[in-house]
C-alpha atoms as a PDB file:
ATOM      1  CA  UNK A   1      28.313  -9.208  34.664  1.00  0.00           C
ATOM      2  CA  UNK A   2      31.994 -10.614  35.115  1.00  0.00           C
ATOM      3  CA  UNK A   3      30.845 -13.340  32.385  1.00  0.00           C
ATOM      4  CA  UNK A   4      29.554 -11.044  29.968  1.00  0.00           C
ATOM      5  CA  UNK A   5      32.559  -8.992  29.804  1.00  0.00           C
ATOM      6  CA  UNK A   6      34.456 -12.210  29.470  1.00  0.00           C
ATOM      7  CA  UNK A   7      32.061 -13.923  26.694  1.00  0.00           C
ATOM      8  CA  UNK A   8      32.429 -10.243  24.664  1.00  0.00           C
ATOM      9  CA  UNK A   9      36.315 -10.224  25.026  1.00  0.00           C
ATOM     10  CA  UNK A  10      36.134 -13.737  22.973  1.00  0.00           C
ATOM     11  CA  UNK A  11      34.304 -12.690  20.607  1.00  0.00           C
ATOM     12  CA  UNK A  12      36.238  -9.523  19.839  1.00  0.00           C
ATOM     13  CA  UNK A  13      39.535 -11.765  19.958  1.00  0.00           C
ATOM     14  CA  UNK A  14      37.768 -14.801  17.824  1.00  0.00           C
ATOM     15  CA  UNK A  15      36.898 -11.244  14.700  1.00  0.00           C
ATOM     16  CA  UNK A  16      40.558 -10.576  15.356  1.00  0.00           C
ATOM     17  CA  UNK A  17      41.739 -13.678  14.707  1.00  0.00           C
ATOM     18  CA  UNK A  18      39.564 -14.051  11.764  1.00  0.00           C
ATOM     19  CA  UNK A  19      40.296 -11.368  10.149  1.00  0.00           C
ATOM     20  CA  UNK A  20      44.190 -11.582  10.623  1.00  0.00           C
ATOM     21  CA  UNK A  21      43.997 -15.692   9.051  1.00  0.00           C
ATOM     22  CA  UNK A  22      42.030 -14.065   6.227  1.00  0.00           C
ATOM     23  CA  UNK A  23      44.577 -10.809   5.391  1.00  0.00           C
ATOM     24  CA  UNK A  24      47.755 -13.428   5.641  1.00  0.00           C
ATOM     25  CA  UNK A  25      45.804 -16.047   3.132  1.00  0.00           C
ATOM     26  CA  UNK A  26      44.785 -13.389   0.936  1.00  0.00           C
ATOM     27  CA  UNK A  27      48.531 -12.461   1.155  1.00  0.00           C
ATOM     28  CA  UNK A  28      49.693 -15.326   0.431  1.00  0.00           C
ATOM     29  CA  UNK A  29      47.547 -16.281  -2.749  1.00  0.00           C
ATOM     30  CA  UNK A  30      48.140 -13.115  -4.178  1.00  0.00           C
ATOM     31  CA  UNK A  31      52.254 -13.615  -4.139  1.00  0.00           C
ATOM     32  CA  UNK A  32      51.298 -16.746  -5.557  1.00  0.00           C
ATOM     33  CA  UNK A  33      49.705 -15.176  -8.518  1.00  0.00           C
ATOM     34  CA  UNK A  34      45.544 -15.141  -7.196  1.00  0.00           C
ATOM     35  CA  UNK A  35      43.533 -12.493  -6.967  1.00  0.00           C
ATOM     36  CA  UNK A  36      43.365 -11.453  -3.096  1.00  0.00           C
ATOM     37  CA  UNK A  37      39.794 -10.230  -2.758  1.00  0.00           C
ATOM     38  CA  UNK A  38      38.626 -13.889  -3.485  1.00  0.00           C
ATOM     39  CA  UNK A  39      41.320 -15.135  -0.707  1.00  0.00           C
ATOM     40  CA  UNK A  40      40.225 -12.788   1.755  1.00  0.00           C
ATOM     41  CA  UNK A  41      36.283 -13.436   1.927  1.00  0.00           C
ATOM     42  CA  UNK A  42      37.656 -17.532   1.701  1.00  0.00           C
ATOM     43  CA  UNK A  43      39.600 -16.281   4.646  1.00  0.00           C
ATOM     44  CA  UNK A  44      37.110 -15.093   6.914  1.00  0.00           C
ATOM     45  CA  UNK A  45      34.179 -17.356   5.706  1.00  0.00           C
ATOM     46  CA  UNK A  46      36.813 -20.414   6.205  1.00  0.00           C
ATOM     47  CA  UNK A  47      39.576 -19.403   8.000  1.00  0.00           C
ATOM     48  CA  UNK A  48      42.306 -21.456   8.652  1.00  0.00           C
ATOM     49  CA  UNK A  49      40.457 -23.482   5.850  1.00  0.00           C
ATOM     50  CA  UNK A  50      41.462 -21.408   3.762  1.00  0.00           C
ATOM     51  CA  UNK A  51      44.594 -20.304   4.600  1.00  0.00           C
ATOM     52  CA  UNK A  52      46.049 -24.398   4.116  1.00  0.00           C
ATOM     53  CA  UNK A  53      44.192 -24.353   0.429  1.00  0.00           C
ATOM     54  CA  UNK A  54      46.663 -20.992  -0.575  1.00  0.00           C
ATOM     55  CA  UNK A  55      49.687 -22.259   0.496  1.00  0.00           C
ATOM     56  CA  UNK A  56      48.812 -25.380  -1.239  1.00  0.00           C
ATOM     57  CA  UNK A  57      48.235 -23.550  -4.228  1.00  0.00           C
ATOM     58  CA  UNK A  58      50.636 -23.036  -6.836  1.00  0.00           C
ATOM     59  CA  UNK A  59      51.960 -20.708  -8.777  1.00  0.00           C
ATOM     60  CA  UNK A  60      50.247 -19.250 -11.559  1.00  0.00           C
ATOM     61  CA  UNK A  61      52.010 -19.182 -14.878  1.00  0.00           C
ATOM     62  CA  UNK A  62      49.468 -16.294 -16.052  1.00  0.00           C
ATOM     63  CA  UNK A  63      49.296 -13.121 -15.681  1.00  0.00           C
ATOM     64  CA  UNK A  64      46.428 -10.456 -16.131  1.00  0.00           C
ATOM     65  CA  UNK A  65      46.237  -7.628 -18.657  1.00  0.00           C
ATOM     66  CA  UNK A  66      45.044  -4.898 -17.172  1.00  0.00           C
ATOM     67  CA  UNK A  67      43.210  -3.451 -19.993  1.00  0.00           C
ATOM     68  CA  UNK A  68      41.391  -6.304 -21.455  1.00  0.00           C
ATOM     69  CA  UNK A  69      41.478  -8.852 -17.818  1.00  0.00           C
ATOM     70  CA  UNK A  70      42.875 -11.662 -20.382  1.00  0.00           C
ATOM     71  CA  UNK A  71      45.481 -14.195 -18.859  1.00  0.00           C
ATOM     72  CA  UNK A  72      48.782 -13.746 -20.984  1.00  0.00           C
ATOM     73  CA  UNK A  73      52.264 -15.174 -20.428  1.00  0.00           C
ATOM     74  CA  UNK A  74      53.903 -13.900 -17.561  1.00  0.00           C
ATOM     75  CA  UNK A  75      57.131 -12.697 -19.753  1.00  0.00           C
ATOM     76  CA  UNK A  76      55.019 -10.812 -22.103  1.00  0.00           C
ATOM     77  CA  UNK A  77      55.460  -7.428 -22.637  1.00  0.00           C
ATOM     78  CA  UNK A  78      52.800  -6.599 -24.806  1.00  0.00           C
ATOM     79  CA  UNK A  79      49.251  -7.827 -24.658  1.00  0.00           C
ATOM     80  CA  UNK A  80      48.214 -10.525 -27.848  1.00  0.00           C
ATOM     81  CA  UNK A  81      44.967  -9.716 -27.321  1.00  0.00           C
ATOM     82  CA  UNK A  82      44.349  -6.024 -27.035  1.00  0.00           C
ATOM     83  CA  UNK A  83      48.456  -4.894 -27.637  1.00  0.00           C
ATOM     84  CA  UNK A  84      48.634  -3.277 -24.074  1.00  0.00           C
ATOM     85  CA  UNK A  85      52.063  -2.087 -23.532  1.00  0.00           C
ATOM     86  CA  UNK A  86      53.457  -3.962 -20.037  1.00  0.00           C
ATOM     87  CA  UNK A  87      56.882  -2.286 -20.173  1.00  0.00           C
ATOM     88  CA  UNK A  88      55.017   0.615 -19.783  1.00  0.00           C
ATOM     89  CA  UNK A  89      53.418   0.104 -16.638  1.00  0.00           C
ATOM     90  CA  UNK A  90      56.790  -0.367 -15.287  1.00  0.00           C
ATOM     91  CA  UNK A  91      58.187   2.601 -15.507  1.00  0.00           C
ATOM     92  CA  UNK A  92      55.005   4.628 -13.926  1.00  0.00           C
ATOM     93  CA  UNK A  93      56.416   4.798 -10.007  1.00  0.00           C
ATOM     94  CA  UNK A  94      53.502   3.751  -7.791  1.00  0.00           C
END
């Protein structure tokens, strides 16, 4: 009985652990310009694995319209493809 309890409290630690490597490389790809959803199921499908490729990873020189999902310049303020107005998402508080 001992061993069981012992086996389970592995396991729950292992999910733990899993799930922590795959929050901190989603983390870390997304302040690196990456989308973190992606990062996160990398994370727990390859943890640790993944976790090296996003710190690797460089910074994207792109960002994403919200409106039309197009990479633009990152020092755009309006979008060339479908004119979306960036300075105005920044002055809606969050």
């Amino acid at each position: 009985m001992e061993e069981v309890i012992i086996k389970f409290a592995f396991i729950v630690l292992a999910v733990i652990l899993v799930f922590f490597l795959a929050n901190v490389t989603a983390k870390v790809a997304s302040d690196k310009g990456g989308k973190a959803g992606p990062w996160f199921t990398a994370g727990v499908l390859l943890p640790g694995v993944a976790l090296v490729l996003a710190i690797l990873l460089e910074k994207q020189l792109t960002k994403e319209c919200p409106r039309c999902i197009r990479q633009v310049d990152p020092t755009a303020r309006i979008c060339g493809y479908c004119g979306h107005d960036f300075a105005r998402d920044e002055l809606v508080p969050e």
